[in-house]
N, C-alpha and C. Protein backbone atom coordinates (compact mmCIF):
# COMPACT_ATOMS: atom_id res chain seq x y z
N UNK A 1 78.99 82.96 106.99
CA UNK A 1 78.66 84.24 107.56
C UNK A 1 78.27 85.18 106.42
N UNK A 2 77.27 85.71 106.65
CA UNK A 2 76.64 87.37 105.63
C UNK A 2 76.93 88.33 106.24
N UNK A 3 77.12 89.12 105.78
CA UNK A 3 77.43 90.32 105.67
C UNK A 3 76.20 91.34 105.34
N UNK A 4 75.92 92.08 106.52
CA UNK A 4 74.66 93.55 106.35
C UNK A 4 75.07 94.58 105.56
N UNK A 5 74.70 95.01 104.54
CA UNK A 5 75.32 96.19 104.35
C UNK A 5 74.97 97.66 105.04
N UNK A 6 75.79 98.31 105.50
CA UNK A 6 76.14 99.26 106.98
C UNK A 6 75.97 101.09 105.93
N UNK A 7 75.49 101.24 104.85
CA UNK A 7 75.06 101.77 104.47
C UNK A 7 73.61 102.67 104.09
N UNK A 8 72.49 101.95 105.09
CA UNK A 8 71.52 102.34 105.19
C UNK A 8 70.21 101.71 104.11
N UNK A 9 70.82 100.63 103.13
CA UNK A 9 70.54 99.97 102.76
C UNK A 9 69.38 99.37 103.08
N UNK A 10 69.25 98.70 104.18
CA UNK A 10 67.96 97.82 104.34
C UNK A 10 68.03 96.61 104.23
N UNK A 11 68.55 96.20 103.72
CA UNK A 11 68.44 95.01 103.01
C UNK A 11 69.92 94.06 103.85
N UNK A 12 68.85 92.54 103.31
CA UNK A 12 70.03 91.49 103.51
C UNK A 12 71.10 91.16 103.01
N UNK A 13 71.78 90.76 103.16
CA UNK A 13 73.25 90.47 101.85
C UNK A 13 72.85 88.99 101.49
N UNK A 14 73.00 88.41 100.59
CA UNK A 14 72.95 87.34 100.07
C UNK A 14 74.02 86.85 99.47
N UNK A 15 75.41 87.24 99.74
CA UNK A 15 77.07 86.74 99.18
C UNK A 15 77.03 86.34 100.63
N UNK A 16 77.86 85.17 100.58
CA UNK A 16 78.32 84.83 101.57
C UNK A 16 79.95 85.34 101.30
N UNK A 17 80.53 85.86 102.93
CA UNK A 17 81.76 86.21 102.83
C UNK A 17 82.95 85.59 102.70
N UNK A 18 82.98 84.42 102.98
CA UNK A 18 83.77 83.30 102.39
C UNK A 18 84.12 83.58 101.42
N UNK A 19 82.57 83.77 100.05
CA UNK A 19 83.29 83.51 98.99
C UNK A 19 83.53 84.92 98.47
N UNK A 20 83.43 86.12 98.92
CA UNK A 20 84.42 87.22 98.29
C UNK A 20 86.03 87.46 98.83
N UNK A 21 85.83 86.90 99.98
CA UNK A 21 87.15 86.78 100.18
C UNK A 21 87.81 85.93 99.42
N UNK A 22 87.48 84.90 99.09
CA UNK A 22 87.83 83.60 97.90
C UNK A 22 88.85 84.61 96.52
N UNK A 23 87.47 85.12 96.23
CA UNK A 23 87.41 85.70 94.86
C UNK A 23 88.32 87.21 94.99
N UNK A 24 88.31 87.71 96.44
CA UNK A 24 89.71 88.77 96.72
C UNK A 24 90.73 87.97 96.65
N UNK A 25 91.36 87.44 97.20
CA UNK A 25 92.71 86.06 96.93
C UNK A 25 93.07 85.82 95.57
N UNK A 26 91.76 85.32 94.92
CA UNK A 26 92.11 85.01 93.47
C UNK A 26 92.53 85.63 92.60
N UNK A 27 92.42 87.47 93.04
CA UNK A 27 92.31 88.03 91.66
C UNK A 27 93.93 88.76 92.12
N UNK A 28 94.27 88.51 93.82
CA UNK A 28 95.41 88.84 94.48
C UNK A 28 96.31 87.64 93.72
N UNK A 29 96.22 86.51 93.79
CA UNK A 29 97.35 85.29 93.55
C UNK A 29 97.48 85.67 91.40
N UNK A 30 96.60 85.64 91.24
CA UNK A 30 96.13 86.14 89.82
C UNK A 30 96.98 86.53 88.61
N UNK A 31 96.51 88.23 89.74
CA UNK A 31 96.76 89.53 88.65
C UNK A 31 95.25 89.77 87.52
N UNK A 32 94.37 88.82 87.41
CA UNK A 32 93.71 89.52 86.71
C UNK A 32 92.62 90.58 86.90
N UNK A 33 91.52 90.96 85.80
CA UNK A 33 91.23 92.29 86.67
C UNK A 33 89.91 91.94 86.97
N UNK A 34 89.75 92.65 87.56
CA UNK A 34 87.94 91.74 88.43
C UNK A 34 87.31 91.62 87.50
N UNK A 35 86.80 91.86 86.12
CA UNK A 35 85.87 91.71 85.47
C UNK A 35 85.77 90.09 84.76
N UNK A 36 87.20 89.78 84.89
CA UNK A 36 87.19 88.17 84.53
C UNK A 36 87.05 86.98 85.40
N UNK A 37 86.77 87.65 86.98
CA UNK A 37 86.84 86.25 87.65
C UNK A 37 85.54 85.49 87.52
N UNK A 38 85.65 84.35 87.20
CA UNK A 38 85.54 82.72 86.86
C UNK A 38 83.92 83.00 87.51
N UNK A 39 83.13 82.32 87.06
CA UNK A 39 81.75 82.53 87.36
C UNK A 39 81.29 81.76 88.63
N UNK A 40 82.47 80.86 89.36
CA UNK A 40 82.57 79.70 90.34
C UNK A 40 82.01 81.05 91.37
N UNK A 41 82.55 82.59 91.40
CA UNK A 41 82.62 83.32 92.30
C UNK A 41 81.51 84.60 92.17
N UNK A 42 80.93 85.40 93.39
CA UNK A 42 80.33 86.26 93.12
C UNK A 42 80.49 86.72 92.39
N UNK A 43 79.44 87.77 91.68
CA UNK A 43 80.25 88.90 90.57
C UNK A 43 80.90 89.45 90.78
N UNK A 44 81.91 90.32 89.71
CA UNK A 44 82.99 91.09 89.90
C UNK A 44 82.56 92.52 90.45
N UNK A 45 81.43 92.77 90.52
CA UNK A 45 81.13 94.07 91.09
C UNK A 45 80.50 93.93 92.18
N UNK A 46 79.98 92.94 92.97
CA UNK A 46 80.12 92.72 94.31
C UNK A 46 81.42 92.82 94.90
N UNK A 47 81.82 91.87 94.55
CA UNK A 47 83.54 91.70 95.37
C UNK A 47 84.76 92.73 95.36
N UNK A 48 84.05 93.72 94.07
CA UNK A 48 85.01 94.54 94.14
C UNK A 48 84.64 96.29 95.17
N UNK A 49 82.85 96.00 95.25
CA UNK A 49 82.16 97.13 96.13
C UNK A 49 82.57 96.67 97.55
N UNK A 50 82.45 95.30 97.70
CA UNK A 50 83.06 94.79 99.20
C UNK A 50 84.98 94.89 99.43
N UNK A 51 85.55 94.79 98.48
CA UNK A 51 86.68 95.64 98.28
C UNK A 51 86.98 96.88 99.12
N UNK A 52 86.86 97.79 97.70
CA UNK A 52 86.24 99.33 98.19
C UNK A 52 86.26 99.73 99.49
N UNK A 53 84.80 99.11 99.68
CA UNK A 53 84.65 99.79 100.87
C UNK A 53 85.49 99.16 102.49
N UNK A 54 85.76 98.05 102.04
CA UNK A 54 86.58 97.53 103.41
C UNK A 54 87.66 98.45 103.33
N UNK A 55 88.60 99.35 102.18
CA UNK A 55 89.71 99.83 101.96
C UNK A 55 89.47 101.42 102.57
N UNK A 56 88.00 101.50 102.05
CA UNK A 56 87.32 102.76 102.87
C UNK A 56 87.44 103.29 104.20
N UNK A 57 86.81 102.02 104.73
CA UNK A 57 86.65 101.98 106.11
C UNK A 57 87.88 101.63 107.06
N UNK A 58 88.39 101.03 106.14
CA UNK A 58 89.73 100.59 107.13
C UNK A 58 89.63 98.76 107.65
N UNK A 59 88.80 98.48 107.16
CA UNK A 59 88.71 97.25 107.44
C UNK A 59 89.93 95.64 107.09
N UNK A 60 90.24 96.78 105.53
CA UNK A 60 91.24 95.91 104.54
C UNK A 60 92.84 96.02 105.46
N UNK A 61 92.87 97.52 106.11
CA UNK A 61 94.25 97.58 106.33
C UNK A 61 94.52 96.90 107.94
N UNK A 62 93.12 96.61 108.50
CA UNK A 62 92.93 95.99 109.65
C UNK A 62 93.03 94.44 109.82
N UNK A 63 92.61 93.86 108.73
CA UNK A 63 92.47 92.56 108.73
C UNK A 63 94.52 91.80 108.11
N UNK A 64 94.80 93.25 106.77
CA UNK A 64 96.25 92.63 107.08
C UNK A 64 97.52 92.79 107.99
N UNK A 65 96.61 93.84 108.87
CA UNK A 65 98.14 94.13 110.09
C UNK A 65 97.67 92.96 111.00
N UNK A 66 96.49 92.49 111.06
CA UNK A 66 96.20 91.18 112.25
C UNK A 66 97.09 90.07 111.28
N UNK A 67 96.64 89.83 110.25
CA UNK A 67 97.52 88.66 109.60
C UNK A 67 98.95 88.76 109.49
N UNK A 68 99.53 89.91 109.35
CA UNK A 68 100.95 89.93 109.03
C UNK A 68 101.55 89.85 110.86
N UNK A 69 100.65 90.27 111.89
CA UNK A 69 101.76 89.90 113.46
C UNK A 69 101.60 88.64 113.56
């Protein structure tokens, strides 16, 4: 699955969301700081703007109250 960006953007996304969620996990199980994750994964400033803004929007605190019931 891709992801549009809902910003007025225009444009397609080309990360697949799989793998920032991947690379959110990793840097969660981790501790390190986004600028070092492993090149296996998007860049660190994708994953960390898709971050952001899910924390923005409410998306981040939505997805862990569904996981934690």
């Amino acid at each position: 699955m891709q992801w549009r960006a809902s910003r007025g953007e225009g444009r397609e996304a080309t990360t697949e969301l799989r793998e920032v969620v991947s690379a959110i996990l990793y840097v969660a199980r981790t501790g390190i700081a986004w600028r070092y994750l492993p090149h296996d994964f998007p860049p660190h400033t994708t994953v960390y703007g898709y971050i952001k803004e899910w924390e923005r929007d409410g998306t981040a605190e939505e997805i862990h109250d569904t996981l934690r019931d």
